[in-house]
PDB file of N, CA and C in Angstrom:
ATOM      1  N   UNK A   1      10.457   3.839  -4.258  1.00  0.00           N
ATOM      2  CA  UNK A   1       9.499   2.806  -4.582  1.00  0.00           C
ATOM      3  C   UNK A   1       8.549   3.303  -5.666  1.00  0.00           C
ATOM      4  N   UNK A   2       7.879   2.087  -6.680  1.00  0.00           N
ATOM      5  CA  UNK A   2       7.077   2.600  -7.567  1.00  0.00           C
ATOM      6  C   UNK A   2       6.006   1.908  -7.324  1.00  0.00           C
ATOM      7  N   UNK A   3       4.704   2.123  -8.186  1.00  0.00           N
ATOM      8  CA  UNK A   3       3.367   0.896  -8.019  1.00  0.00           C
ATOM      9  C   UNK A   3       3.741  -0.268  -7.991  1.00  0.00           C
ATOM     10  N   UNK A   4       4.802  -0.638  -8.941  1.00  0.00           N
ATOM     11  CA  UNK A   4       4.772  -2.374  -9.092  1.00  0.00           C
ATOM     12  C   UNK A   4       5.563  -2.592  -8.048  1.00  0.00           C
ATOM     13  N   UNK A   5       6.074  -1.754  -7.063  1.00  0.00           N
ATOM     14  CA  UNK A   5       6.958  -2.906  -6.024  1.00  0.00           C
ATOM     15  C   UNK A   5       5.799  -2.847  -4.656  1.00  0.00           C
ATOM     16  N   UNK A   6       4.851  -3.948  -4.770  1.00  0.00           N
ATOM     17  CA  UNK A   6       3.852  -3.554  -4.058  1.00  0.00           C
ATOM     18  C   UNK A   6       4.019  -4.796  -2.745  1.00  0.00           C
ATOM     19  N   UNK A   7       5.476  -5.624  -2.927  1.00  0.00           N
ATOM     20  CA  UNK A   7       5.286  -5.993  -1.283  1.00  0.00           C
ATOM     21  C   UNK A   7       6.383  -4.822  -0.870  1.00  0.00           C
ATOM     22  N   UNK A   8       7.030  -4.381  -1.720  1.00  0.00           N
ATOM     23  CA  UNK A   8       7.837  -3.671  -0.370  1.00  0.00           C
ATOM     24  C   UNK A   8       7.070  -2.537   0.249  1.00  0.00           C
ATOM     25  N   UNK A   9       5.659  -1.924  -0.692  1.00  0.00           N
ATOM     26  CA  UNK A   9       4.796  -0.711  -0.419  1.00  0.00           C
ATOM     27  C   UNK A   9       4.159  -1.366   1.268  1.00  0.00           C
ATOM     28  N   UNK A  10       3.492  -2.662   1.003  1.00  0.00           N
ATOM     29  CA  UNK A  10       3.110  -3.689   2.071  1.00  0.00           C
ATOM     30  C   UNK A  10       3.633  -3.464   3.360  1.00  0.00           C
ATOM     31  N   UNK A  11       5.003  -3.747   3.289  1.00  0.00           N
ATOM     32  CA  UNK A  11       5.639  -3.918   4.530  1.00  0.00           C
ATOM     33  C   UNK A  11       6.033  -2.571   5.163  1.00  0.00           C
ATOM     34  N   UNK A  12       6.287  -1.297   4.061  1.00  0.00           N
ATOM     35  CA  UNK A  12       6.813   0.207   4.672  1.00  0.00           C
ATOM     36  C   UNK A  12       5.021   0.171   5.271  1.00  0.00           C
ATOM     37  N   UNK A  13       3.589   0.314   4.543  1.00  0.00           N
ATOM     38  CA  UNK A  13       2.508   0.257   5.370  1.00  0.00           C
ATOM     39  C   UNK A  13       2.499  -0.480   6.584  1.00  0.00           C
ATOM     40  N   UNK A  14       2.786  -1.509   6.846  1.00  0.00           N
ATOM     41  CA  UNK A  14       2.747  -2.633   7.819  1.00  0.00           C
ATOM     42  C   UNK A  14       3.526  -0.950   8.994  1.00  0.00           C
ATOM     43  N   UNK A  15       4.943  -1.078   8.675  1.00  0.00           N
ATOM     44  CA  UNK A  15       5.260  -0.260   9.604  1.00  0.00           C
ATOM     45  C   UNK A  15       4.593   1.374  10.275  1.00  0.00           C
ATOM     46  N   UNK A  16       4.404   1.732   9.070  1.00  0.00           N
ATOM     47  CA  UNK A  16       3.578   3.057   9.225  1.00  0.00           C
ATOM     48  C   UNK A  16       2.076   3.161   9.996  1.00  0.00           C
ATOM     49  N   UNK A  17       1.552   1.747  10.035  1.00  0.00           N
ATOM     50  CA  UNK A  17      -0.031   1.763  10.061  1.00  0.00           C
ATOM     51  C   UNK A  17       0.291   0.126  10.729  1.00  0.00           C
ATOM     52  N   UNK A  18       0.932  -0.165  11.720  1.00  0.00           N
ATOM     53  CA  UNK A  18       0.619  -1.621  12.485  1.00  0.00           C
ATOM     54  C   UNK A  18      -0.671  -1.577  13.534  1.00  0.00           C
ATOM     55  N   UNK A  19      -1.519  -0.564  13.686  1.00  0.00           N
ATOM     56  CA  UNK A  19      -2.714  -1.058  14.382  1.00  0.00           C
ATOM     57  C   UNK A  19      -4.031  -1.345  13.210  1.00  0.00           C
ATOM     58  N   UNK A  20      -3.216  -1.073  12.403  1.00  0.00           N
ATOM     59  CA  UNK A  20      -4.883  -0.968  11.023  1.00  0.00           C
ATOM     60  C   UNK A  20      -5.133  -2.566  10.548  1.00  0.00           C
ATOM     61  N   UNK A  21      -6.090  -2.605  10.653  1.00  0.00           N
ATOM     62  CA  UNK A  21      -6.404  -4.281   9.501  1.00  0.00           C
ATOM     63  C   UNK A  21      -6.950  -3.850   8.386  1.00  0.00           C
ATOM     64  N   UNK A  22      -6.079  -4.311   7.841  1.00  0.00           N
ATOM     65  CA  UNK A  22      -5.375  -3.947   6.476  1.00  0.00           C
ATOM     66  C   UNK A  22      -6.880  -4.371   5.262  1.00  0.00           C
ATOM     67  N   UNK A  23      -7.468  -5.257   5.901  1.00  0.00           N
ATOM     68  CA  UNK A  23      -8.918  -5.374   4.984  1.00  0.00           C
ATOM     69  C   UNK A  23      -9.995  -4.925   4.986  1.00  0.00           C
ATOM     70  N   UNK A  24      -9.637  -3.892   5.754  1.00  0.00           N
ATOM     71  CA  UNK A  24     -10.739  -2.701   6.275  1.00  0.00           C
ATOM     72  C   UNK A  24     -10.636  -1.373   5.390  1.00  0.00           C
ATOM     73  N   UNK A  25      -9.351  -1.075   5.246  1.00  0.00           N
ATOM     74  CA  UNK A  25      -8.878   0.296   4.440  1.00  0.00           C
ATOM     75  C   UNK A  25      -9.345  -0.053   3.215  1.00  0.00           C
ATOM     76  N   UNK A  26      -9.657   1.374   2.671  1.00  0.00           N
ATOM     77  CA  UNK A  26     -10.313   2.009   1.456  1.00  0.00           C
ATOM     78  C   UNK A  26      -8.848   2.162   0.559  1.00  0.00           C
ATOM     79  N   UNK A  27      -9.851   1.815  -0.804  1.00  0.00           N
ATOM     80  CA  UNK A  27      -8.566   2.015  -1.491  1.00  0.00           C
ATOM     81  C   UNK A  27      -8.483   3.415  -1.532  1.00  0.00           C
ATOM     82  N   UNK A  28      -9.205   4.310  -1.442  1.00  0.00           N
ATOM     83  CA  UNK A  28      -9.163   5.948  -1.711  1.00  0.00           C
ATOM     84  C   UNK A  28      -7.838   5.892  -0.396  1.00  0.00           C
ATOM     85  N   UNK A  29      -8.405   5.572   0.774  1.00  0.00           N
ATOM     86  CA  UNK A  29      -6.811   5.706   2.027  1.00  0.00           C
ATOM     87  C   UNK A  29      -5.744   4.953   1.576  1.00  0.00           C
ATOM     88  N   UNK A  30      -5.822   3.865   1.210  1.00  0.00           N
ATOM     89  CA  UNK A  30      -4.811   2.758   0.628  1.00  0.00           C
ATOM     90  C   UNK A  30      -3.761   3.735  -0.294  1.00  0.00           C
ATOM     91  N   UNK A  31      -4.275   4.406  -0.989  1.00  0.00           N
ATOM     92  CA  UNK A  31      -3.678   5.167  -2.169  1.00  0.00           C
ATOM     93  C   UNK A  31      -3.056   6.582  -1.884  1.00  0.00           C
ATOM     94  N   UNK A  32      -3.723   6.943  -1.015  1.00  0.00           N
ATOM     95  CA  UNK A  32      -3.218   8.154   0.096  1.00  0.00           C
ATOM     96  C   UNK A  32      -1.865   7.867   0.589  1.00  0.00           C
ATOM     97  N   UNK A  33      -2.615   6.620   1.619  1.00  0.00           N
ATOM     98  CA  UNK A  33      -1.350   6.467   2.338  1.00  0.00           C
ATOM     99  C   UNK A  33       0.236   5.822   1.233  1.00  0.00           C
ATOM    100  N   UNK A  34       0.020   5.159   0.583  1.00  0.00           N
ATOM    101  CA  UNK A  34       1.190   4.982  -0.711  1.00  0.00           C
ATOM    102  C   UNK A  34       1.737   6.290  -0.620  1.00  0.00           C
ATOM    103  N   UNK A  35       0.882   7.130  -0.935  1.00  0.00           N
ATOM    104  CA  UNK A  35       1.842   8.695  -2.111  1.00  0.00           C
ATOM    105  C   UNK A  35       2.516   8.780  -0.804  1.00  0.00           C
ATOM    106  N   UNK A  36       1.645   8.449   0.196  1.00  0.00           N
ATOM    107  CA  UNK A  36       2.593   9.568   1.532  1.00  0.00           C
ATOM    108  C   UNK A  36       4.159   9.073   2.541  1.00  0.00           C
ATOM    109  N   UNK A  37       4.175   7.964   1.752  1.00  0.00           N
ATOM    110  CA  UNK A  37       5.302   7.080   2.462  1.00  0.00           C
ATOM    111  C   UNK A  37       6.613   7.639   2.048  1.00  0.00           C
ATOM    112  N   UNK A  38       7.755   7.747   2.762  1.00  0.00           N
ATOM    113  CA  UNK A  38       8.910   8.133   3.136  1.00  0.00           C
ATOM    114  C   UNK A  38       9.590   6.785   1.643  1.00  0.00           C
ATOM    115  N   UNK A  39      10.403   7.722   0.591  1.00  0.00           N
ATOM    116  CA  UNK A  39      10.810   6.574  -0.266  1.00  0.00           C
ATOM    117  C   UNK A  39       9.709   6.558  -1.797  1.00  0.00           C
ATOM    118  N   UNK A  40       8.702   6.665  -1.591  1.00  0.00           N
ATOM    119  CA  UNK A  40       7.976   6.532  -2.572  1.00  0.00           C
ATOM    120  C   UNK A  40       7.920   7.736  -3.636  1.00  0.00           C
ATOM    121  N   UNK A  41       8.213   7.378  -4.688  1.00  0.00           N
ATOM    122  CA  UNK A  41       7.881   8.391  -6.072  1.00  0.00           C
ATOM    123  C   UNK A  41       7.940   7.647  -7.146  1.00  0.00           C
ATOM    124  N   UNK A  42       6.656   8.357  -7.287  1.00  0.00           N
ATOM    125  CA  UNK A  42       5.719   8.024  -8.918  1.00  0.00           C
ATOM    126  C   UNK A  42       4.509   8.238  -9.101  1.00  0.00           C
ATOM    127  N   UNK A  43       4.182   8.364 -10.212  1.00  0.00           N
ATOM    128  CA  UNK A  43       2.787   9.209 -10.372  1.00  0.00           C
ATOM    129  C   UNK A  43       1.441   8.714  -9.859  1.00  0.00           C
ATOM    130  N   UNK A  44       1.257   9.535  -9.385  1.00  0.00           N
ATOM    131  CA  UNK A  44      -0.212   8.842  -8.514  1.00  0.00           C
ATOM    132  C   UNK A  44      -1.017   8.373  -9.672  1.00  0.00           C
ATOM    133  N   UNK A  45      -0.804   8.759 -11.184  1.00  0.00           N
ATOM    134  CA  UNK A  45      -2.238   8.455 -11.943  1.00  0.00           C
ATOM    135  C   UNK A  45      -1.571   7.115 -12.028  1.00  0.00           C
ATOM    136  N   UNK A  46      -0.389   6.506 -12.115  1.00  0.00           N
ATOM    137  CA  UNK A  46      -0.471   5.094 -12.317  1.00  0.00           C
ATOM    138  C   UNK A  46      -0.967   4.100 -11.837  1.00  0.00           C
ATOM    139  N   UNK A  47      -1.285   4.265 -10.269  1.00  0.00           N
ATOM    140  CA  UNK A  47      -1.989   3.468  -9.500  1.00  0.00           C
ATOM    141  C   UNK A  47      -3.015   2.577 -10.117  1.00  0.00           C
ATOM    142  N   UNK A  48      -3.861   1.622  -9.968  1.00  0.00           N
ATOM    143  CA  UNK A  48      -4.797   1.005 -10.834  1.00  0.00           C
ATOM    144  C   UNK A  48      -5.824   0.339  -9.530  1.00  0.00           C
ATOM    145  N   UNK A  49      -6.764   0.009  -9.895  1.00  0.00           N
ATOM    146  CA  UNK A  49      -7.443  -0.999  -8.792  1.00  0.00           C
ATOM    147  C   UNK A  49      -6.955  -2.123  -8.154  1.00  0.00           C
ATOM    148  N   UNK A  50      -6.083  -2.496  -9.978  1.00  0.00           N
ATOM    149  CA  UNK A  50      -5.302  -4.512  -9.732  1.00  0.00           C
ATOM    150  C   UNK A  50      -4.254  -3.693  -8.587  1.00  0.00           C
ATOM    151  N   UNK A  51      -3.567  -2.774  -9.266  1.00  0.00           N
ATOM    152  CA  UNK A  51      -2.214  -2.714  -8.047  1.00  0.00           C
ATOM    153  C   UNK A  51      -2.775  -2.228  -6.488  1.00  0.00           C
ATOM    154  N   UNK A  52      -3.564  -1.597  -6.277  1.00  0.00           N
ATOM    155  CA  UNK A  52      -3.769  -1.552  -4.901  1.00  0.00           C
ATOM    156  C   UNK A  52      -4.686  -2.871  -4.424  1.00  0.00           C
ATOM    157  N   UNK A  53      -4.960  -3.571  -4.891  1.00  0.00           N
ATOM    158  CA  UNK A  53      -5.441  -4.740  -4.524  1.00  0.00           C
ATOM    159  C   UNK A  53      -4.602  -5.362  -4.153  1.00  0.00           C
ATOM    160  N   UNK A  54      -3.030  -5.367  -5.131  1.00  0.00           N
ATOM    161  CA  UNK A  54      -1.881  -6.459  -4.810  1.00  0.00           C
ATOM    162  C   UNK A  54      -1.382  -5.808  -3.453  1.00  0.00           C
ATOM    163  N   UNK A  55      -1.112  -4.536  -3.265  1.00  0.00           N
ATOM    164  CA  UNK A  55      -0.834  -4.004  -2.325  1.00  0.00           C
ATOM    165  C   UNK A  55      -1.227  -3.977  -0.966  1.00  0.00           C
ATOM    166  N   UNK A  56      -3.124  -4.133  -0.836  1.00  0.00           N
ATOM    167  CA  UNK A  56      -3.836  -4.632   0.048  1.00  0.00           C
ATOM    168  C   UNK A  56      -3.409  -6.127   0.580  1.00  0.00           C
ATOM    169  N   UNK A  57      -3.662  -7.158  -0.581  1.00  0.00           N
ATOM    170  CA  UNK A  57      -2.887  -8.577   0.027  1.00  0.00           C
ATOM    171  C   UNK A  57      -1.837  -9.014   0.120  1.00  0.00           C
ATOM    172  N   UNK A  58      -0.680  -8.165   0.591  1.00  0.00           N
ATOM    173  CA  UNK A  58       0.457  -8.414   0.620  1.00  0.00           C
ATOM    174  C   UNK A  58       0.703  -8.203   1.480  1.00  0.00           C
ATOM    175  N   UNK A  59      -0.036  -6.677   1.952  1.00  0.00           N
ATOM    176  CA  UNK A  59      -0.004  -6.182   3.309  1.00  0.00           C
ATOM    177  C   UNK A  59      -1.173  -7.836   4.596  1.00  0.00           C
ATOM    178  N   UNK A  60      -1.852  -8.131   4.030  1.00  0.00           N
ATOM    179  CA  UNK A  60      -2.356  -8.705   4.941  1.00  0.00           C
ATOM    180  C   UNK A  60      -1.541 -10.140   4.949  1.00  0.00           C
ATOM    181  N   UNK A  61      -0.736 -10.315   4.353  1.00  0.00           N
ATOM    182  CA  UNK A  61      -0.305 -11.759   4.402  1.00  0.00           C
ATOM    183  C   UNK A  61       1.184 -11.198   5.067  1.00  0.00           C
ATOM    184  N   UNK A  62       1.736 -10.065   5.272  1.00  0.00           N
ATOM    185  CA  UNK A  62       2.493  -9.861   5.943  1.00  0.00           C
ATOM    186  C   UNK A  62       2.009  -9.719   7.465  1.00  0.00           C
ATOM    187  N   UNK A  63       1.038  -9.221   7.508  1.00  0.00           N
ATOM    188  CA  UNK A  63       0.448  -8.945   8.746  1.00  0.00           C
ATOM    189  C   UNK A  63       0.143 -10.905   9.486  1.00  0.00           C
ATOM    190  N   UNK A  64      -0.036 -11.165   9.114  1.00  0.00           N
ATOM    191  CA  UNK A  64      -0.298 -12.444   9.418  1.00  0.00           C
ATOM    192  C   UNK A  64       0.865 -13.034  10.204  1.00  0.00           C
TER     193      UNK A  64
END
């Protein structure tokens, strides 16, 4: 996985982290938890605010 595939980042979080509400997490953890997922590679400097934002509401509309 890279930054831009940020529902599938969503749903591997959803699994990794199903007790968290997802509009609570920091993007500093948000961005943590990305690098640290099983599947994921790519450079952490690419990350951006917009993409962990998309990543944040994707995760919550999955959670839903």
């Amino acid at each position: 996985m890279k930054w831009t595939d940020t529902l599938d980042i969503a749903i591997e979080l959803l699994d990794a982290h199903p007790d968290v509400d997802p509009q609570l997490v920091r993007f500093t953890d948000l961005h943590a938890w990305v690098m640290a997922l099983d599947g994921f590679d790519d450079d952490p400097e690419k990350s951006s605010e917009r993409i962990l934002e998309s990543i944040q509401m994707n995760w919550i509309e999955e959670k839903e």
